[in-house]
PDB file of N, CA and C in Angstrom:
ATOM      1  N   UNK A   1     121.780 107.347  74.306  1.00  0.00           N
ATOM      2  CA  UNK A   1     122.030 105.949  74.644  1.00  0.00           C
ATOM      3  C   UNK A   1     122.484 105.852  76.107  1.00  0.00           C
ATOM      4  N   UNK A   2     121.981 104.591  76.871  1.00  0.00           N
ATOM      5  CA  UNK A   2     122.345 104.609  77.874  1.00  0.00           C
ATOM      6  C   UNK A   2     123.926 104.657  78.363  1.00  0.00           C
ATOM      7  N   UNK A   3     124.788 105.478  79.143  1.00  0.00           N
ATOM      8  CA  UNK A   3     125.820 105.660  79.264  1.00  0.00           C
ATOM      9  C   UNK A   3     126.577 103.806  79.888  1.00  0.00           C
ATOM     10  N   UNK A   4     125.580 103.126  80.619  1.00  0.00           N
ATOM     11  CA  UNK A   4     126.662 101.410  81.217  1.00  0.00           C
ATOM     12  C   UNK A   4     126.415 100.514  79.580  1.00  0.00           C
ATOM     13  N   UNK A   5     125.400 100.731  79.661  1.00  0.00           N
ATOM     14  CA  UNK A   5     125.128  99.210  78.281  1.00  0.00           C
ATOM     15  C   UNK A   5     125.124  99.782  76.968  1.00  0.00           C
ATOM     16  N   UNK A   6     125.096 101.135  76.093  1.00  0.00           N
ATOM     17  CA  UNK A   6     125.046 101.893  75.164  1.00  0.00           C
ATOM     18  C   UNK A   6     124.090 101.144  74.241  1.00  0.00           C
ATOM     19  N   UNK A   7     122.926 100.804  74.619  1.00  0.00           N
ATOM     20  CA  UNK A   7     121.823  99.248  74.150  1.00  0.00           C
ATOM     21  C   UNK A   7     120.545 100.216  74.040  1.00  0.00           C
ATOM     22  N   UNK A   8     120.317 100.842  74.814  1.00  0.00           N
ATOM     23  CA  UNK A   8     119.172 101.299  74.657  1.00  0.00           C
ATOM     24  C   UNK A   8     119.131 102.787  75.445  1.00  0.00           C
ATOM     25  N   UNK A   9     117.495 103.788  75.050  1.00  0.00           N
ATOM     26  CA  UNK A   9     117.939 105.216  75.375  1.00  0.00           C
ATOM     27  C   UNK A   9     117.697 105.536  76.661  1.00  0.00           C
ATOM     28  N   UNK A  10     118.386 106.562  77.145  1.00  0.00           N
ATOM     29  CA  UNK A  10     118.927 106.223  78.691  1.00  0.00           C
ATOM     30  C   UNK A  10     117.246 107.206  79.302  1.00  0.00           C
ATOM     31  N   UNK A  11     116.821 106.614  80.263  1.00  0.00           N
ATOM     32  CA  UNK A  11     115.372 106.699  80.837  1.00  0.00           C
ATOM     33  C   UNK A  11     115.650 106.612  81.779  1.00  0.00           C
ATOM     34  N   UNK A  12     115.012 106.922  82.701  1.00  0.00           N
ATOM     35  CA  UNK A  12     115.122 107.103  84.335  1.00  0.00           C
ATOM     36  C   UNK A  12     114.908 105.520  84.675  1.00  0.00           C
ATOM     37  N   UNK A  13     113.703 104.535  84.106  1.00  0.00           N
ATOM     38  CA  UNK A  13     113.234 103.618  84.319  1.00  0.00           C
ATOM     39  C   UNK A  13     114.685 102.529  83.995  1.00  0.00           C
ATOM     40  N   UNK A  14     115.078 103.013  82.840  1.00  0.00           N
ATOM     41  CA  UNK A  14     115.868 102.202  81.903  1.00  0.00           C
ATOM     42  C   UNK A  14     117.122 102.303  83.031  1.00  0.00           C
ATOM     43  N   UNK A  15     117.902 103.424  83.336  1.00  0.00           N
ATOM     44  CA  UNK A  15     119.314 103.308  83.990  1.00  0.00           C
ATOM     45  C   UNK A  15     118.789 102.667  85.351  1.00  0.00           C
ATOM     46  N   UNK A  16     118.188 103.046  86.159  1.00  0.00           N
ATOM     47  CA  UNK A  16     117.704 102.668  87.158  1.00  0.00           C
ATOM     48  C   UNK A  16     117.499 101.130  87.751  1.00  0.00           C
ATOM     49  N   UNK A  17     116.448 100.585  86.896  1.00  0.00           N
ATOM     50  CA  UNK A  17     116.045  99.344  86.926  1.00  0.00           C
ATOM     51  C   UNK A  17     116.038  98.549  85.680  1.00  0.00           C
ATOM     52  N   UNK A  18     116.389  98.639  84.697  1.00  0.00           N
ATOM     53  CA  UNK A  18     116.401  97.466  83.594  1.00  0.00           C
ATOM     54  C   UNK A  18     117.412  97.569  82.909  1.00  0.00           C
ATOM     55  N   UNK A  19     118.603  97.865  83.067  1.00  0.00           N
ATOM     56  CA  UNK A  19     119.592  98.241  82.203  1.00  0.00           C
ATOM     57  C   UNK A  19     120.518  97.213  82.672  1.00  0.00           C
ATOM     58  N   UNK A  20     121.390  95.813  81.865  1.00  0.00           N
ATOM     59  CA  UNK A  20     121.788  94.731  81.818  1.00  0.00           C
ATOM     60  C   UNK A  20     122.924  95.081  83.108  1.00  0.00           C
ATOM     61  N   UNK A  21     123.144  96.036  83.334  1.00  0.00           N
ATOM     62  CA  UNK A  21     124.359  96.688  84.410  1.00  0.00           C
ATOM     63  C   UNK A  21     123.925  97.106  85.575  1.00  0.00           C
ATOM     64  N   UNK A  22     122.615  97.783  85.723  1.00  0.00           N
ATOM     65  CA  UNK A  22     122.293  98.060  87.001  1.00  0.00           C
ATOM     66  C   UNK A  22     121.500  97.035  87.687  1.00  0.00           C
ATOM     67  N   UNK A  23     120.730  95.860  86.692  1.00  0.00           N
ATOM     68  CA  UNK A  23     120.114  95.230  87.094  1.00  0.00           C
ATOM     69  C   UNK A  23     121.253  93.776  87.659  1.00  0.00           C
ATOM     70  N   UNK A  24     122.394  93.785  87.246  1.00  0.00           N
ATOM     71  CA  UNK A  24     123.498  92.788  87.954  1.00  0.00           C
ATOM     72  C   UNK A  24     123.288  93.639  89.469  1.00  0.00           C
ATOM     73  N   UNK A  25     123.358  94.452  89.470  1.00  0.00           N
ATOM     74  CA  UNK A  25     123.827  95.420  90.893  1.00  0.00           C
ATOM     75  C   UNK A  25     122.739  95.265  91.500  1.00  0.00           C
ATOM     76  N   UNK A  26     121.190  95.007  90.708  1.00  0.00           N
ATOM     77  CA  UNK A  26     119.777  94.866  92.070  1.00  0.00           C
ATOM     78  C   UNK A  26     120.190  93.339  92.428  1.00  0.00           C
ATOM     79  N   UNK A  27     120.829  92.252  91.658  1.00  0.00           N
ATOM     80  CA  UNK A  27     120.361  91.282  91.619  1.00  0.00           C
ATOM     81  C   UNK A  27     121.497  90.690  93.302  1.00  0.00           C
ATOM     82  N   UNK A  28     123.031  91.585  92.999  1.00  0.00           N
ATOM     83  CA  UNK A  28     124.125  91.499  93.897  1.00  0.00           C
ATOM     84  C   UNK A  28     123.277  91.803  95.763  1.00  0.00           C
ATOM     85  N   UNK A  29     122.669  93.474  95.261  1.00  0.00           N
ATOM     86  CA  UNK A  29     121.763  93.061  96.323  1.00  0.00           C
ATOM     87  C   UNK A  29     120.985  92.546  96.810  1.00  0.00           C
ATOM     88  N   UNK A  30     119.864  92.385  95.989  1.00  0.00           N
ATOM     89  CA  UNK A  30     118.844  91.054  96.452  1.00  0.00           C
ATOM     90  C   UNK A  30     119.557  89.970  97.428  1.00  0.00           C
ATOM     91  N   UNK A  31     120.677  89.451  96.919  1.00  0.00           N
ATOM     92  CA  UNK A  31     121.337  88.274  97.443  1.00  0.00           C
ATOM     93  C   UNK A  31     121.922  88.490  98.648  1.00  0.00           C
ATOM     94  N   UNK A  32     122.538  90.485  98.537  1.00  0.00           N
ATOM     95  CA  UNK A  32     122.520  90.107 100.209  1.00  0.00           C
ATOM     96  C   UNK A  32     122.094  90.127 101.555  1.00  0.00           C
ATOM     97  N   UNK A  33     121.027  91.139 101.131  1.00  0.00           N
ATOM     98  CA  UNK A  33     119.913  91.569 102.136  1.00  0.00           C
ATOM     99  C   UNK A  33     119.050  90.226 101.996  1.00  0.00           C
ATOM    100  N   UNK A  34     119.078  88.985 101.078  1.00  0.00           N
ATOM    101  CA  UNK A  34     118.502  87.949 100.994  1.00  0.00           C
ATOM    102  C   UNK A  34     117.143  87.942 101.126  1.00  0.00           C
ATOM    103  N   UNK A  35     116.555  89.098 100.189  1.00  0.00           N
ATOM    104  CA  UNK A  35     115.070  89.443  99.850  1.00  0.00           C
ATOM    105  C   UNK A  35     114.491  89.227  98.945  1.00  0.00           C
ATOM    106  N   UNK A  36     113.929  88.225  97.997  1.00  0.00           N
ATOM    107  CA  UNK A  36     113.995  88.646  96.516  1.00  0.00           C
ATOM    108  C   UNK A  36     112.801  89.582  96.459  1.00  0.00           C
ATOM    109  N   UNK A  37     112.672  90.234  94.984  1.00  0.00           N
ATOM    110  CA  UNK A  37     111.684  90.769  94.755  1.00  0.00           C
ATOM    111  C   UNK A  37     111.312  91.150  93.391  1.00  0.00           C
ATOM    112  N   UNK A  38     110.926  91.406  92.639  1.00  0.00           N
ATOM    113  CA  UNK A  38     110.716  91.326  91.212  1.00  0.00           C
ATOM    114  C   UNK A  38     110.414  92.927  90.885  1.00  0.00           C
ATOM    115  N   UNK A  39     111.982  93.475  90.310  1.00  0.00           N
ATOM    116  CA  UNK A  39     112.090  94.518  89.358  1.00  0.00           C
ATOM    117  C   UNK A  39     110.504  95.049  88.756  1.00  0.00           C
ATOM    118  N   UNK A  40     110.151  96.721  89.562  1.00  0.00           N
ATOM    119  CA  UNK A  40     109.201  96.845  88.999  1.00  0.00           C
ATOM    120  C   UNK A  40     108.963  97.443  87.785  1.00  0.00           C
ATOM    121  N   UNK A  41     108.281  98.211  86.814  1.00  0.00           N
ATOM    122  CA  UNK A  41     108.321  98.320  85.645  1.00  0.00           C
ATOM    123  C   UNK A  41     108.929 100.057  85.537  1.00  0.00           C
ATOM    124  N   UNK A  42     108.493 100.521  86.623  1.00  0.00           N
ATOM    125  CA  UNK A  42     108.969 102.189  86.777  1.00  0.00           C
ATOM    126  C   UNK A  42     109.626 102.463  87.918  1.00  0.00           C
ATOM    127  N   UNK A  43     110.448 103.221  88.144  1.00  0.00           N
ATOM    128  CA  UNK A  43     111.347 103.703  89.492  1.00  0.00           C
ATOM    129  C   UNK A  43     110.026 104.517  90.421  1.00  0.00           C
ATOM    130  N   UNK A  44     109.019 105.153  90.445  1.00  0.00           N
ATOM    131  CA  UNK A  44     107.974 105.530  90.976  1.00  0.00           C
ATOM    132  C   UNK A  44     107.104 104.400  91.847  1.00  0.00           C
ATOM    133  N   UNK A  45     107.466 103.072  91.242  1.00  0.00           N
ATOM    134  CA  UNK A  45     106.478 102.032  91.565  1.00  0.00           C
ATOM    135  C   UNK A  45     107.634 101.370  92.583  1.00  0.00           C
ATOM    136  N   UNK A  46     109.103 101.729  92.452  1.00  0.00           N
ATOM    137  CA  UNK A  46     109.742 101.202  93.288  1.00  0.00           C
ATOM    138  C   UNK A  46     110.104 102.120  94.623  1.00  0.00           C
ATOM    139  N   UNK A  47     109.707 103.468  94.536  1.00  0.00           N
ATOM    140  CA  UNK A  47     109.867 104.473  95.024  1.00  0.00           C
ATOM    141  C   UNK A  47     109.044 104.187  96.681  1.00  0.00           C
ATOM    142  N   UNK A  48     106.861 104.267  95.551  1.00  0.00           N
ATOM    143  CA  UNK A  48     106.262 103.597  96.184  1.00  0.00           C
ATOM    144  C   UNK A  48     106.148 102.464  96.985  1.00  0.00           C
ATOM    145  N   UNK A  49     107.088 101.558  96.611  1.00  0.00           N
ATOM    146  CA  UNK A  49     107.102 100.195  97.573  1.00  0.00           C
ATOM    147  C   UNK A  49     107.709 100.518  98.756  1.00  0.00           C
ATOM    148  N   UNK A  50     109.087 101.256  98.792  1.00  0.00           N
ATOM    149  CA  UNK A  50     109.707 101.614  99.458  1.00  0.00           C
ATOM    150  C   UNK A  50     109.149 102.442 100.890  1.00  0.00           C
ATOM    151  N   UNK A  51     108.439 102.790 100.336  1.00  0.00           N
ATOM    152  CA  UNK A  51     107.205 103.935 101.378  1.00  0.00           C
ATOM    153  C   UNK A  51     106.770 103.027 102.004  1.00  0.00           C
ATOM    154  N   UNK A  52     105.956 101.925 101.361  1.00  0.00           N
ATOM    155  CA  UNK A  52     105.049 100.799 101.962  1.00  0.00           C
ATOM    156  C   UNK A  52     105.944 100.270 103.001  1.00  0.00           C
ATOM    157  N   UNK A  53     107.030  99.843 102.759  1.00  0.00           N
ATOM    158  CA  UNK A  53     107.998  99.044 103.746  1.00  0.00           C
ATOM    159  C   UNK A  53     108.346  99.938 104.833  1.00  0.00           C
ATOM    160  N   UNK A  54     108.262 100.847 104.998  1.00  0.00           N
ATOM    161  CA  UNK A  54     108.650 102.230 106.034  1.00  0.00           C
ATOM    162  C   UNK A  54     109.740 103.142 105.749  1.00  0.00           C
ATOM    163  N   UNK A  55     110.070 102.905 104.882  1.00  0.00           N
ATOM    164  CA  UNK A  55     110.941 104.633 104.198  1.00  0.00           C
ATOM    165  C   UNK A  55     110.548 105.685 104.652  1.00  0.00           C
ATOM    166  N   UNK A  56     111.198 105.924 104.875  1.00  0.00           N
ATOM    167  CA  UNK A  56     110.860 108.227 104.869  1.00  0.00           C
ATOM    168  C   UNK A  56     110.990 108.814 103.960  1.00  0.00           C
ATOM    169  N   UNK A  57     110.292 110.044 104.027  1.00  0.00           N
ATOM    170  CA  UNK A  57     110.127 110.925 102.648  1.00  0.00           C
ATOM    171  C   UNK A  57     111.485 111.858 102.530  1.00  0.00           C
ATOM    172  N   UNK A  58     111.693 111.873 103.859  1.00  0.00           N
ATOM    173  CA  UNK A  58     112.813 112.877 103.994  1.00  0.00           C
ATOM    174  C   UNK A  58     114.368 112.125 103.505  1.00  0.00           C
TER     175      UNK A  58
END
């Protein structure tokens, strides 16, 4: 079970991005970097975006 919400089983996808606790914490940021963006379905797909925007690998 996930160790913040004990709701559901703890997944990389799940703690990461959809879990009722971490997703208060994307939402705190969204608001202050004042970006929105819509929670993607896997941490890989958010990984990927991240690249797109100019991240480094390193």
């Amino acid at each position: 079970m996930c160790f913040f919400c004990h709701e559901k089983e703890e997944t990389n996808n799940h703690l990461f991005l959809h879990c009722r606790v971490t997703a208060h914490l994307w939402f705190k940021f969204q608001s202050l970097i004042q970006d929105p963006w819509v929670v993607p379905e896997h941490t890989a797909d958010l990984l990927s975006c991240w690249m797109k925007r100019g991240g480094s690998k390193t």
